[in-house]
N, C-alpha and C. Protein backbone atom coordinates (compact mmCIF):
# COMPACT_ATOMS: atom_id res chain seq x y z
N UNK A 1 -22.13 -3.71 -2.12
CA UNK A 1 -22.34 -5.08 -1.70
C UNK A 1 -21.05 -5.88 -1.94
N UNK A 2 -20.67 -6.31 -1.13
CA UNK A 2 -19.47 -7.48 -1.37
C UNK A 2 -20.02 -8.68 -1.33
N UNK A 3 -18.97 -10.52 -1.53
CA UNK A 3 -19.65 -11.22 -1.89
C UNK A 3 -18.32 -11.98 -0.88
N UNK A 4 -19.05 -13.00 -1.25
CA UNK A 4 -18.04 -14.40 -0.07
C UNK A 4 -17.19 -14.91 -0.64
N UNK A 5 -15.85 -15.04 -0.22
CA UNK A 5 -14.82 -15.58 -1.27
C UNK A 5 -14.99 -17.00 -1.13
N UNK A 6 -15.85 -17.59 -0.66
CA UNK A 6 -16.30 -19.34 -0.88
C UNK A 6 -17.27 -19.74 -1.60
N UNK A 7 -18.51 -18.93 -1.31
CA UNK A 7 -19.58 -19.54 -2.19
C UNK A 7 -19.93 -18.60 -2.79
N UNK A 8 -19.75 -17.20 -2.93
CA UNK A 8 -20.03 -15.93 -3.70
C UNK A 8 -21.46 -15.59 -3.26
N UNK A 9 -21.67 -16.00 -2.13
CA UNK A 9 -23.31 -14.92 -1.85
C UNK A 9 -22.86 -13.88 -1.96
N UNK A 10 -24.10 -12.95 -1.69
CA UNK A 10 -24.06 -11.37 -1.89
C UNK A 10 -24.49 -11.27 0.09
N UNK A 11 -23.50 -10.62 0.17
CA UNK A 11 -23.54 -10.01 2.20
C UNK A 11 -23.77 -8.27 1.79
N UNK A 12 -24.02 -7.70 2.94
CA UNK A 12 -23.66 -6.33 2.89
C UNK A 12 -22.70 -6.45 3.49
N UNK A 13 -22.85 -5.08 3.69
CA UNK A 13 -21.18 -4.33 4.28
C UNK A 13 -20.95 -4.55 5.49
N UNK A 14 -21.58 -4.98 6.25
CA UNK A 14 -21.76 -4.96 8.19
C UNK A 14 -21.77 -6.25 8.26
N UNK A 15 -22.49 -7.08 7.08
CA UNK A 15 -21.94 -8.80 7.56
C UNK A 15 -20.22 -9.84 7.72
N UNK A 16 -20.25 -9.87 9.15
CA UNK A 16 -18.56 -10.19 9.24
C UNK A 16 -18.93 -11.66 8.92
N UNK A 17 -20.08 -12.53 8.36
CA UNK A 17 -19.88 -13.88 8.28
C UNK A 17 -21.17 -14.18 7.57
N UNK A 18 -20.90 -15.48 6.36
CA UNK A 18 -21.46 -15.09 5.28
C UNK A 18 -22.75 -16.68 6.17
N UNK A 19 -23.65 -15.84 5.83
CA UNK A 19 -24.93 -16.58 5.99
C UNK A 19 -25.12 -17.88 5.52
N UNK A 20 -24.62 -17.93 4.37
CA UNK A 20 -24.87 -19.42 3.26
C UNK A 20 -23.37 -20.15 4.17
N UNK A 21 -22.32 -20.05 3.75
CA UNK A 21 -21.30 -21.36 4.58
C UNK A 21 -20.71 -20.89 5.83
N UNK A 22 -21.20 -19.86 6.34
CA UNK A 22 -20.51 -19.87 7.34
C UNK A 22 -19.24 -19.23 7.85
N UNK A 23 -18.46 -18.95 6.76
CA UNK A 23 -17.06 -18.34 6.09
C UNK A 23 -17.11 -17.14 6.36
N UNK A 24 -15.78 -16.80 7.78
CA UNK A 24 -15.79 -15.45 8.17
C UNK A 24 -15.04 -14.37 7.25
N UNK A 25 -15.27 -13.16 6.93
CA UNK A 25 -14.96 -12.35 6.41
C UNK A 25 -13.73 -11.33 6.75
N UNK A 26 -12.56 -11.78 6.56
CA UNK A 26 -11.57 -10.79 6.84
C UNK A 26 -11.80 -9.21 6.68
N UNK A 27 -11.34 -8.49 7.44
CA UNK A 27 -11.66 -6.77 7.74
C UNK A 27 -9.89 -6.41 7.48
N UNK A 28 -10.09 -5.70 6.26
CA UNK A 28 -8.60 -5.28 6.23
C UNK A 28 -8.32 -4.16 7.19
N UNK A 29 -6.96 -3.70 7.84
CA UNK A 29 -7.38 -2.43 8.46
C UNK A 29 -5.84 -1.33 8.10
N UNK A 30 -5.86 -0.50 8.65
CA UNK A 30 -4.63 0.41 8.10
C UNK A 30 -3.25 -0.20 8.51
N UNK A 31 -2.95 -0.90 9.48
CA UNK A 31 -1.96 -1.65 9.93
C UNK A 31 -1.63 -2.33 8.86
N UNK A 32 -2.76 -3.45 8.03
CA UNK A 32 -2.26 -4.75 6.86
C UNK A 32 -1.97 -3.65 5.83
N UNK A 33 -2.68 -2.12 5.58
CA UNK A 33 -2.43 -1.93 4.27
C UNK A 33 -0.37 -1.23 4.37
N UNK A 34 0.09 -0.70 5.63
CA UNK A 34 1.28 -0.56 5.98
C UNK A 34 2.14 -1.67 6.11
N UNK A 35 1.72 -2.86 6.49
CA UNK A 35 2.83 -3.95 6.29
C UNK A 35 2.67 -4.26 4.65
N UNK A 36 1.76 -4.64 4.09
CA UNK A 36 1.95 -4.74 2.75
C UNK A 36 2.64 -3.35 1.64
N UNK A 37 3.00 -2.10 2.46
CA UNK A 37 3.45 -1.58 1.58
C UNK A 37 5.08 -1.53 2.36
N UNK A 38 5.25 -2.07 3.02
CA UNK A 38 6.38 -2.26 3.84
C UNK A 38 7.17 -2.97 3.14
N UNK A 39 6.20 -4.26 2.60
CA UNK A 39 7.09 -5.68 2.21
C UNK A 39 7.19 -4.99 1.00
N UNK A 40 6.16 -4.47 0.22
CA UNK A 40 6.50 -4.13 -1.21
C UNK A 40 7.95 -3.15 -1.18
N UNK A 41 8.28 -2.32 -0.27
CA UNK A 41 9.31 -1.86 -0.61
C UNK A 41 10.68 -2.62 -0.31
N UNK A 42 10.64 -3.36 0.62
CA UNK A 42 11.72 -3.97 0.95
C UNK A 42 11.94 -4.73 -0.27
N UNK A 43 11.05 -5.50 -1.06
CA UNK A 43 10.87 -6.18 -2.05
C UNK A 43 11.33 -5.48 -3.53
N UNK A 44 11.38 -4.65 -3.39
CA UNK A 44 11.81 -3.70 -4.95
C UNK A 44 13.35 -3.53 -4.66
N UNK A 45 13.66 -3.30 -2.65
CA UNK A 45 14.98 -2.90 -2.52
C UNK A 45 16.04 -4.12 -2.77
N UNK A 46 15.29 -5.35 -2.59
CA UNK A 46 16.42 -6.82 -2.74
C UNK A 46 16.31 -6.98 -4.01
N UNK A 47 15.10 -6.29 -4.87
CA UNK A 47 15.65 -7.10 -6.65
C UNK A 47 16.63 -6.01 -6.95
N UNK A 48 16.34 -4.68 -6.50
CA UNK A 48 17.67 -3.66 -7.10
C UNK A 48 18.84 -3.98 -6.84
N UNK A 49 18.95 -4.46 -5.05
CA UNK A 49 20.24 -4.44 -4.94
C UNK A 49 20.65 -5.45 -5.79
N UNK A 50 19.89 -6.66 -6.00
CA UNK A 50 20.79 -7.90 -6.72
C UNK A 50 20.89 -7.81 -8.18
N UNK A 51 20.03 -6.91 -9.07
CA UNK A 51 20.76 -5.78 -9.74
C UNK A 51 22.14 -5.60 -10.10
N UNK A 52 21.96 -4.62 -8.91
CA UNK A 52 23.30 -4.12 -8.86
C UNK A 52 24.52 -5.40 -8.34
N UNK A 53 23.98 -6.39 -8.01
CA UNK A 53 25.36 -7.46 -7.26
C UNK A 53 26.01 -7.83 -9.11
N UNK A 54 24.34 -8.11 -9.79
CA UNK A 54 24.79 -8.74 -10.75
C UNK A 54 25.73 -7.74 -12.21
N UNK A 55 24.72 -6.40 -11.95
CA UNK A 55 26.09 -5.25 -12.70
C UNK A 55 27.71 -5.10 -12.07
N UNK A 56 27.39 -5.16 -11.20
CA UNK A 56 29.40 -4.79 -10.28
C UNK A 56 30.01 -5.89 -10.78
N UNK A 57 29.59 -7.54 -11.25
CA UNK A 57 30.53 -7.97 -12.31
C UNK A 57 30.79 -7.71 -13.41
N UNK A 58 30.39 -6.70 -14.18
CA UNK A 58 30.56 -6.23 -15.27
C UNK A 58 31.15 -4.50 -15.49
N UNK A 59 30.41 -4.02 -14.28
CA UNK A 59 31.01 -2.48 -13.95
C UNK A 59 31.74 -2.53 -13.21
N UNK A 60 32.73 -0.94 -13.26
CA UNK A 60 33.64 -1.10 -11.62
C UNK A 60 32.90 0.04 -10.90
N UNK A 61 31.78 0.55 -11.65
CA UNK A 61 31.35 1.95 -11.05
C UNK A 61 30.36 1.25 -9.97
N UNK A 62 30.26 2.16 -8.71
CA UNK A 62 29.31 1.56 -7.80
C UNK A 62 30.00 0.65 -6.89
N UNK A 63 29.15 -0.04 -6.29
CA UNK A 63 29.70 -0.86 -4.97
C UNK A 63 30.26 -1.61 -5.28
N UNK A 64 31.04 -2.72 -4.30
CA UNK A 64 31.62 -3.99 -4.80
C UNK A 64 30.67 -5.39 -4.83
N UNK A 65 31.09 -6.47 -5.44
CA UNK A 65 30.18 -7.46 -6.24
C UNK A 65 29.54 -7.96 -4.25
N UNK A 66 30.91 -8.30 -3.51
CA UNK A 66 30.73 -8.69 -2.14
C UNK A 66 29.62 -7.48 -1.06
N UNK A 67 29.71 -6.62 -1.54
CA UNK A 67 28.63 -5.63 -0.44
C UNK A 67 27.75 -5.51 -1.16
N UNK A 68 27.30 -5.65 -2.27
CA UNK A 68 25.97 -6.05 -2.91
C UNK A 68 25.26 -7.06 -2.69
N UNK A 69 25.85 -8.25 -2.72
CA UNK A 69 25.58 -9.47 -2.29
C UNK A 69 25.18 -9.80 -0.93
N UNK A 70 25.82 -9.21 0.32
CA UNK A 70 25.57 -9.28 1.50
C UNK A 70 24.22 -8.27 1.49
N UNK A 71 24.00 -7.10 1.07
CA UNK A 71 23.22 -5.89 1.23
C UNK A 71 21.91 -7.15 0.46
N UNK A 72 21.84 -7.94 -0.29
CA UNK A 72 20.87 -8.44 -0.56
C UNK A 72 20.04 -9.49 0.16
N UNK A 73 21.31 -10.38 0.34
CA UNK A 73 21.19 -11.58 1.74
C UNK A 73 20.22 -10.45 2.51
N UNK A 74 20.93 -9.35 3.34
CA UNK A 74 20.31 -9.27 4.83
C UNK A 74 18.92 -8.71 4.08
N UNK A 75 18.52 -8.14 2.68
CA UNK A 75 17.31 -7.53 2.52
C UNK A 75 15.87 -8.80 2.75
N UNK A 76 16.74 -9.88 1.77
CA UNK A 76 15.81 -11.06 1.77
C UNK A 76 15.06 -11.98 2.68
N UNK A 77 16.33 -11.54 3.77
CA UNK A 77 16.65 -11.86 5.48
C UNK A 77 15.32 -11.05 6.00
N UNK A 78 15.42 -9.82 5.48
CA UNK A 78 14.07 -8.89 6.49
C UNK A 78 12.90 -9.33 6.11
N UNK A 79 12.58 -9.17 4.22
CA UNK A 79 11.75 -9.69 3.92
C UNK A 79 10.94 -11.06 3.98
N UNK A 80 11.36 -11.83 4.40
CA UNK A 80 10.94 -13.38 4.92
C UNK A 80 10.56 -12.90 6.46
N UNK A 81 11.52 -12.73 7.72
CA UNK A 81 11.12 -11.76 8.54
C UNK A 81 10.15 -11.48 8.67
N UNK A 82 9.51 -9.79 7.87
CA UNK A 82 8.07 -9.40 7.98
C UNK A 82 7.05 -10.61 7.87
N UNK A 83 7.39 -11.31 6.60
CA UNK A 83 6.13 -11.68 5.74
C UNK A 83 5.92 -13.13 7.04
N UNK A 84 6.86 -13.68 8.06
CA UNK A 84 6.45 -14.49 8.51
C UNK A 84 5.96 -13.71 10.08
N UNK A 85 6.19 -12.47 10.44
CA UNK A 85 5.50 -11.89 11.43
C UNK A 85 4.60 -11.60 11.13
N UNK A 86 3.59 -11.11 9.86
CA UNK A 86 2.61 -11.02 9.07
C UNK A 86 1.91 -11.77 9.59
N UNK A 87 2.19 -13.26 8.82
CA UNK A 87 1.31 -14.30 9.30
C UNK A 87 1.23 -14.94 10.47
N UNK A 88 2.11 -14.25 11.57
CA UNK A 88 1.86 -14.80 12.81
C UNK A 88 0.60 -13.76 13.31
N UNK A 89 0.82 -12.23 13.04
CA UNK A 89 -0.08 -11.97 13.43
C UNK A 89 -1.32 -11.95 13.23
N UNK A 90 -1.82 -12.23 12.00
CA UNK A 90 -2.85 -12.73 11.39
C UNK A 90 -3.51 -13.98 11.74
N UNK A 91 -3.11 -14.63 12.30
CA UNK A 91 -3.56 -16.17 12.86
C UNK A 91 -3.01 -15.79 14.43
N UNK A 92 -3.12 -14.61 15.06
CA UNK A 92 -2.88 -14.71 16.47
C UNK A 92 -4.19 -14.83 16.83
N UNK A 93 -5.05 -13.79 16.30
CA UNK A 93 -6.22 -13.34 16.69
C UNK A 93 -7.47 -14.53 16.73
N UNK A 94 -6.82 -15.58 15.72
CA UNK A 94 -7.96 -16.50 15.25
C UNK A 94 -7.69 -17.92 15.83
N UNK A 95 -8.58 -18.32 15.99
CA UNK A 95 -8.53 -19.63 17.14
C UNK A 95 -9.56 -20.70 16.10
C-alpha cells in the first residue's frame, strides 16, 4: 500500500490519484531512475575534479590548476544542463 504525499491516505498500487485531495501520483519509470543516476555521476565527477583543481595548487603531480578548473566549469555546465532538461521533461507531459 502506498500513501499520498499530501494528505497521507492509504491508495493501492493501481490508484494514479488519491481519492481524499485529488493529488496525482507520480509513476517513476526506468528513464527517471537513469537520469538520476546520470546526474549522480556527473555530480561526484565535478566535486573530484575540483578536488583535484584545489590539490594542483599544492601538488605538481597531476594536471594543471587551469585544466582542472575548466574540466570543472564544463562538468557543472552539463550538470545544470541535465537537471534543467529533467525538469523540462517532467512538466512536458503535465498541463
Amino acid at each position: 500500500m502506498q500513501r499520498c504525499r499530501q494528505c497521507e491516505a492509504t491508495m493501492t498500487p493501481t490508484e494514479l490519484e488519491c481519492l481524499n485531495c485529488g493529488a496525482t501520483i507520480e509513476v517513476k519509470t526506468a528513464k527517471d531512475a537513469a537520469a538520476a543516476k546520470f546526474r549522480s555521476v556527473i555530480k561526484l565527477l565535478a566535486m573530484a575534479s575540483g578536488a583535484m583543481a584545489i590539490a594542483s595548487l599544492f601538488v605538481n603531480v597531476g594536471p594543471s590548476f587551469i585544466t582542472c578548473l575548466c574540466v570543472t566549469i564544463v562538468l557543472f555546465l552539463v550538470l545544470n544542463s541535465a537537471e534543467e532538461m529533467l525538469i523540462g521533461s517532467n512538466n512536458h507531459g503535465k498541463k
